[in-house]
N, C-alpha and C. Protein backbone atom coordinates (compact mmCIF):
# COMPACT_ATOMS: atom_id res chain seq x y z
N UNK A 1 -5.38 29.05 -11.40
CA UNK A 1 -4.34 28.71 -10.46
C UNK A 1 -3.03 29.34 -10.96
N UNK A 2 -2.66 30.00 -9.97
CA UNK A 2 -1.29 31.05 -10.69
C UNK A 2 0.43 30.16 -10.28
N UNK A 3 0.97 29.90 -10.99
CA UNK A 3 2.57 29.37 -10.81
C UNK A 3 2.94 29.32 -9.28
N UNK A 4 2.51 30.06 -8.21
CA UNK A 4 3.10 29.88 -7.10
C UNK A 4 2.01 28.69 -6.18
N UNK A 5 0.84 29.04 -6.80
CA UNK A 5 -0.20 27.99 -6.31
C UNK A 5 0.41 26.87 -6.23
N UNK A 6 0.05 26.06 -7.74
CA UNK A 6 1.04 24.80 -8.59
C UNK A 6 2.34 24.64 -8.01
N UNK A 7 3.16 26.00 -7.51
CA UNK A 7 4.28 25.25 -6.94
C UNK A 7 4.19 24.82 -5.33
N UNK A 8 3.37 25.22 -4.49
CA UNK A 8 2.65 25.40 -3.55
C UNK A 8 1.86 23.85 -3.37
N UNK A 9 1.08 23.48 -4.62
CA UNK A 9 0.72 21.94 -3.93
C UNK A 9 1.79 20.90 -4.83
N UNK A 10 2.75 21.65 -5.25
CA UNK A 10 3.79 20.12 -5.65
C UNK A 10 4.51 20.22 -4.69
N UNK A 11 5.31 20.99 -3.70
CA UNK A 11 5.85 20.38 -2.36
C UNK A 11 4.93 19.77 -1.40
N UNK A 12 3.95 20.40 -1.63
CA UNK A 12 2.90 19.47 -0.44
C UNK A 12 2.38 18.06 -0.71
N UNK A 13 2.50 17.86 -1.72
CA UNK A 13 2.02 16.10 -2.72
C UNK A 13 3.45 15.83 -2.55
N UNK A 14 4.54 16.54 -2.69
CA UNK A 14 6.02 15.35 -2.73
C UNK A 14 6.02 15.18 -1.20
N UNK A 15 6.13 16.01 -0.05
CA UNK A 15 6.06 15.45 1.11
C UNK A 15 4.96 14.81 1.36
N UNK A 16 3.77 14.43 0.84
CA UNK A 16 2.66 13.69 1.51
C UNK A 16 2.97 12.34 0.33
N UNK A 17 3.83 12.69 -0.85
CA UNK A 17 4.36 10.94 -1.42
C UNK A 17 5.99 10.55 -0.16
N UNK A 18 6.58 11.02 0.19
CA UNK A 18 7.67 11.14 1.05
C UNK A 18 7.07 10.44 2.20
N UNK A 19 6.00 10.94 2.93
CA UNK A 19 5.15 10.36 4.10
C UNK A 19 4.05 8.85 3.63
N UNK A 20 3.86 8.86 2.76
CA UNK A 20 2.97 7.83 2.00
C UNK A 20 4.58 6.46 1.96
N UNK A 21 5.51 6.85 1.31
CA UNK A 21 6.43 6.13 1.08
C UNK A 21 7.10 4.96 2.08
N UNK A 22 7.18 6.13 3.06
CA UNK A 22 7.94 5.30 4.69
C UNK A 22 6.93 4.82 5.72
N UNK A 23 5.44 5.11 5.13
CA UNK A 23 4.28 4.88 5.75
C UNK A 23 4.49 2.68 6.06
N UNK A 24 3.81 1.95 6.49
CA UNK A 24 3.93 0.39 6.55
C UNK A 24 2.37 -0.03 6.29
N UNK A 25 2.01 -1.12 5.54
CA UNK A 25 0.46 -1.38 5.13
C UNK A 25 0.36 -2.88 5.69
N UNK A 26 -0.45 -3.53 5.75
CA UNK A 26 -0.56 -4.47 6.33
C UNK A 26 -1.84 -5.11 5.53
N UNK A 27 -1.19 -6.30 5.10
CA UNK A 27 -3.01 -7.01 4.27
C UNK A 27 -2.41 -8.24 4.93
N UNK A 28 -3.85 -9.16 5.12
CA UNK A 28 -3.84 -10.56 5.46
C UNK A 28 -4.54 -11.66 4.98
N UNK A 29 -4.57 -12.48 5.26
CA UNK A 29 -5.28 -13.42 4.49
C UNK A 29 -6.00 -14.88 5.39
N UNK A 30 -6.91 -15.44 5.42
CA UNK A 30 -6.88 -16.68 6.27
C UNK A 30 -7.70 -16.05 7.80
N UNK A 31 -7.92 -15.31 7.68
CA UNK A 31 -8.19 -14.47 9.25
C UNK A 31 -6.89 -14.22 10.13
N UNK A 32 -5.92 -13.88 9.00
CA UNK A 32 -4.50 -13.41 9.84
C UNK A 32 -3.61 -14.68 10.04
N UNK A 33 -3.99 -15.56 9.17
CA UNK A 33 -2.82 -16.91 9.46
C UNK A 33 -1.78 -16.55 8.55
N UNK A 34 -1.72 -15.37 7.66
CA UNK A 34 -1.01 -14.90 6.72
C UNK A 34 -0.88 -13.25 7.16
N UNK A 35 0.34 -12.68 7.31
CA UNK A 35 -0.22 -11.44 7.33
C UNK A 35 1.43 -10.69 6.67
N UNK A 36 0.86 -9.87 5.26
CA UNK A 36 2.60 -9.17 4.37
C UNK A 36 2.15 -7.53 4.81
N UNK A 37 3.24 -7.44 5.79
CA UNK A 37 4.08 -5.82 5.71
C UNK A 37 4.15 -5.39 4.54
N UNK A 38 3.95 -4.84 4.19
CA UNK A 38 4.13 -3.49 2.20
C UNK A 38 4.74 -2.12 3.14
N UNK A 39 5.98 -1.46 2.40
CA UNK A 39 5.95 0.13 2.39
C UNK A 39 4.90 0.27 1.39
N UNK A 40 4.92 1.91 1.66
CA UNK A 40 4.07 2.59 0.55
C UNK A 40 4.83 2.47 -1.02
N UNK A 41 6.20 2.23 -1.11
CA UNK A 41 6.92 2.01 -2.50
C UNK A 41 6.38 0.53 -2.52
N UNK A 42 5.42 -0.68 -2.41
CA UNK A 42 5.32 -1.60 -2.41
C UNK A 42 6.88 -2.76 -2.00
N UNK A 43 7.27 -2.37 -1.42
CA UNK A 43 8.40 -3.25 -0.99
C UNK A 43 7.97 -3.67 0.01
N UNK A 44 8.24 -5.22 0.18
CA UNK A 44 6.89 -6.14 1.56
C UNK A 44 8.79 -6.05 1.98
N UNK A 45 8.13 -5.51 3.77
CA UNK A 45 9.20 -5.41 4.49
C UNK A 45 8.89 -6.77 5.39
N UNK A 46 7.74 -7.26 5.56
CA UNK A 46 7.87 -8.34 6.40
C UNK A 46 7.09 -9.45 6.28
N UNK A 47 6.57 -10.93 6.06
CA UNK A 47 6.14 -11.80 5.65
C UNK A 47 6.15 -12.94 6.98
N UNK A 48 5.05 -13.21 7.48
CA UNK A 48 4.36 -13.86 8.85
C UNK A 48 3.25 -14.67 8.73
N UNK A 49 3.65 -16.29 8.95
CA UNK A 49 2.52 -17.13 9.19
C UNK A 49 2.48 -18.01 10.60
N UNK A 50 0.99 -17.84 10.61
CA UNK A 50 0.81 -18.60 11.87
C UNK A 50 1.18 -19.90 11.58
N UNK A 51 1.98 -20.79 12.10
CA UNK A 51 2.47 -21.79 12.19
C UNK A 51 1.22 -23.10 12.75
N UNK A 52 0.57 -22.40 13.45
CA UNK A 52 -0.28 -23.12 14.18
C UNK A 52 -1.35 -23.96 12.91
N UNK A 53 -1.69 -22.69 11.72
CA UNK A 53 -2.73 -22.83 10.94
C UNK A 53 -2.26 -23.49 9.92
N UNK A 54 -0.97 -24.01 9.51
CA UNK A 54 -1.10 -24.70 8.55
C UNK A 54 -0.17 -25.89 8.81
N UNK A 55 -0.32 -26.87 8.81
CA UNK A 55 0.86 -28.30 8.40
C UNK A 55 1.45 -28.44 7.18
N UNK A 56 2.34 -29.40 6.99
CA UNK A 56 3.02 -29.50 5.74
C UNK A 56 1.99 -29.91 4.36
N UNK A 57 0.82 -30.28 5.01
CA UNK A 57 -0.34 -31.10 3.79
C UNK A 57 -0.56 -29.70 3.61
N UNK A 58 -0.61 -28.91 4.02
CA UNK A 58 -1.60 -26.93 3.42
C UNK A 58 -0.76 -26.44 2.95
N UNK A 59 0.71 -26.61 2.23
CA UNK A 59 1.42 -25.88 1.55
C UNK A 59 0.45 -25.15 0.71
N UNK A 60 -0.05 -25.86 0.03
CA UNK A 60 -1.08 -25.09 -1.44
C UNK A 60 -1.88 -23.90 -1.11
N UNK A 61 -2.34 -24.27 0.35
CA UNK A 61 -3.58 -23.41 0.74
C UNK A 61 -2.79 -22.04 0.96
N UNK A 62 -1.29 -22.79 1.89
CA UNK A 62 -0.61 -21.40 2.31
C UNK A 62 0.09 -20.47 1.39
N UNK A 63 0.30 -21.08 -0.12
CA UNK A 63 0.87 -20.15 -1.29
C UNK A 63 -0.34 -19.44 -1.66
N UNK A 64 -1.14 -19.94 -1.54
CA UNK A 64 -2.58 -18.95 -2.17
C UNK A 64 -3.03 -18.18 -1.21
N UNK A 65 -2.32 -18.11 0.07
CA UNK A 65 -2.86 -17.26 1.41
C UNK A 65 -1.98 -16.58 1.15
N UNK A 66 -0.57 -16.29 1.03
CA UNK A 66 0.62 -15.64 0.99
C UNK A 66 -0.21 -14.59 -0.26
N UNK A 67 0.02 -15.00 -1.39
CA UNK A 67 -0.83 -14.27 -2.30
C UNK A 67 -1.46 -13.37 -1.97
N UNK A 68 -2.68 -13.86 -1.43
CA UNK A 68 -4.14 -13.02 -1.49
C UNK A 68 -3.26 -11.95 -0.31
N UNK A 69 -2.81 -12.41 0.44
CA UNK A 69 -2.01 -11.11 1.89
C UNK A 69 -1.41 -9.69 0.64
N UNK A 70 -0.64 -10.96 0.04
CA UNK A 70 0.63 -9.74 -0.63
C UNK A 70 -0.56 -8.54 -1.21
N UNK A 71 -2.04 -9.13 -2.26
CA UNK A 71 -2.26 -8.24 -3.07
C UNK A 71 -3.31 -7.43 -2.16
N UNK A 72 -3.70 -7.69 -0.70
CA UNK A 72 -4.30 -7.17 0.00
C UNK A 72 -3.64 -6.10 0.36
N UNK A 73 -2.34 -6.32 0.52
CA UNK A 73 -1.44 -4.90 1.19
C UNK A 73 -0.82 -3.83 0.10
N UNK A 74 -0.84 -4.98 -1.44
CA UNK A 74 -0.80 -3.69 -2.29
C UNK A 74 -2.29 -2.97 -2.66
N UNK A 75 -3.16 -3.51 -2.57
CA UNK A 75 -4.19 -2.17 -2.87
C UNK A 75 -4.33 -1.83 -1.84
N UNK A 76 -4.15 -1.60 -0.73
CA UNK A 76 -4.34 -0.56 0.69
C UNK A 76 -3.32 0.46 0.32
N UNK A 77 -1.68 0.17 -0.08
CA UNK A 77 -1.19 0.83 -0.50
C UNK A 77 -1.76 2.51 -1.87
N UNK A 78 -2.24 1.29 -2.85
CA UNK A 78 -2.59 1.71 -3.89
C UNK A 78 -3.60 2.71 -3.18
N UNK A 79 -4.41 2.18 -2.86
CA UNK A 79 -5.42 3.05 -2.16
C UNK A 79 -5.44 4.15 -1.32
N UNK A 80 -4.25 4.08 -0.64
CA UNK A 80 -3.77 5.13 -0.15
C UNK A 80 -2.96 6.33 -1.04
N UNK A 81 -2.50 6.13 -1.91
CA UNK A 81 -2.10 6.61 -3.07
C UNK A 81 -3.10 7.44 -3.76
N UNK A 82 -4.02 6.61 -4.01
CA UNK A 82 -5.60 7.83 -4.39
C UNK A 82 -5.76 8.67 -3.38
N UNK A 83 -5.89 8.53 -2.55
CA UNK A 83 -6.54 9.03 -1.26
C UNK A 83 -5.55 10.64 -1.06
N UNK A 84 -4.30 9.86 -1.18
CA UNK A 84 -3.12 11.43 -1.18
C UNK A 84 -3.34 12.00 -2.15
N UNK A 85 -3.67 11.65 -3.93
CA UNK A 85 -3.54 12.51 -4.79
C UNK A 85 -4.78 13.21 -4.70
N UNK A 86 -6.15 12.76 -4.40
CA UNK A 86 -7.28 13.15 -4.22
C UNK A 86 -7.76 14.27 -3.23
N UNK A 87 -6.73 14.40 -2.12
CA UNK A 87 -6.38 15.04 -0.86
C UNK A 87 -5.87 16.45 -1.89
N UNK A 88 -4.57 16.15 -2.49
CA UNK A 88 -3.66 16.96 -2.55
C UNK A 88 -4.08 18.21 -3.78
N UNK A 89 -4.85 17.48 -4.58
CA UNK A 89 -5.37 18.58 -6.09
C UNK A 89 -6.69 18.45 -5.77
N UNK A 90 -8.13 18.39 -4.94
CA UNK A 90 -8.95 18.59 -5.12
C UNK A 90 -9.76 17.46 -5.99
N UNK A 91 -9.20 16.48 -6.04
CA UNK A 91 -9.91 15.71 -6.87
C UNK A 91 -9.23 15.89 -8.54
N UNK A 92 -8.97 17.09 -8.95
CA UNK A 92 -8.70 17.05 -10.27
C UNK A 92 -7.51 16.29 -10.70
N UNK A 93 -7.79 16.14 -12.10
CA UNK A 93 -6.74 15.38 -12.63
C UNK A 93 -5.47 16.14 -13.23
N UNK A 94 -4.31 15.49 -12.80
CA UNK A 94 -3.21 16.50 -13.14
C UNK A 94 -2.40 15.47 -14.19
N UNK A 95 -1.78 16.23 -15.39
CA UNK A 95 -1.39 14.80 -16.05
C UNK A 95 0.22 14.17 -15.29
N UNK A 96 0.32 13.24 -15.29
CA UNK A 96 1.54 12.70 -15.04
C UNK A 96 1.78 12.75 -13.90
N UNK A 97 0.69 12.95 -13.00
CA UNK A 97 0.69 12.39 -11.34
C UNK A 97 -0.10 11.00 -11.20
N UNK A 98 0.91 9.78 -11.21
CA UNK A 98 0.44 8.52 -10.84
C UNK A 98 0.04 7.85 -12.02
């Protein structure tokens, strides 16, 4: 791979982390009585419960639903993250990407 290659897929991996970044993920929990917004930088832009599904006695149930949402939408994230670096080099490993 010659220097213009290498420079050739590092703009194309920074715009496909650029597009990954402002991308929105969505994990849920409960069958959607929980459901956390994630950007691709893991910042939860939005946090939503069905009101219907829990009363004040399910606090407990609903902190452990909140949870399981949040870490649902970070590995979709995460996962999408493989998926771009895996896209972007062929599978190979490059050091100090990710």
């Amino acid at each position: 791979m010659n220097m213009r290659e290498i420079q050739k897929m590092q703009q194309k991996l920074m715009k496909m982390q650029e597009d990954l970044e402002s991308s929105l993920f969505t994990g849920t929990a409960g069958g959607g009585a929980v459901t956390i917004t994630m950007t691709g930088k893991y910042e939860i832009t939005e946090v939503k419960v069905d009101p219907e599904a829990f009363s004040a006695d399910d606090i407990e149930e609903l902190e452990v639903m909140v949870k399981a949402a949040a870490k649902d939408a970070h590995d979709r994230v995460t996962d999408a993250q493989q998926k771009l670096v895996n896209s972007a080099t062929g599978g190979m490993k490059i050091p100090g990407l990710f």
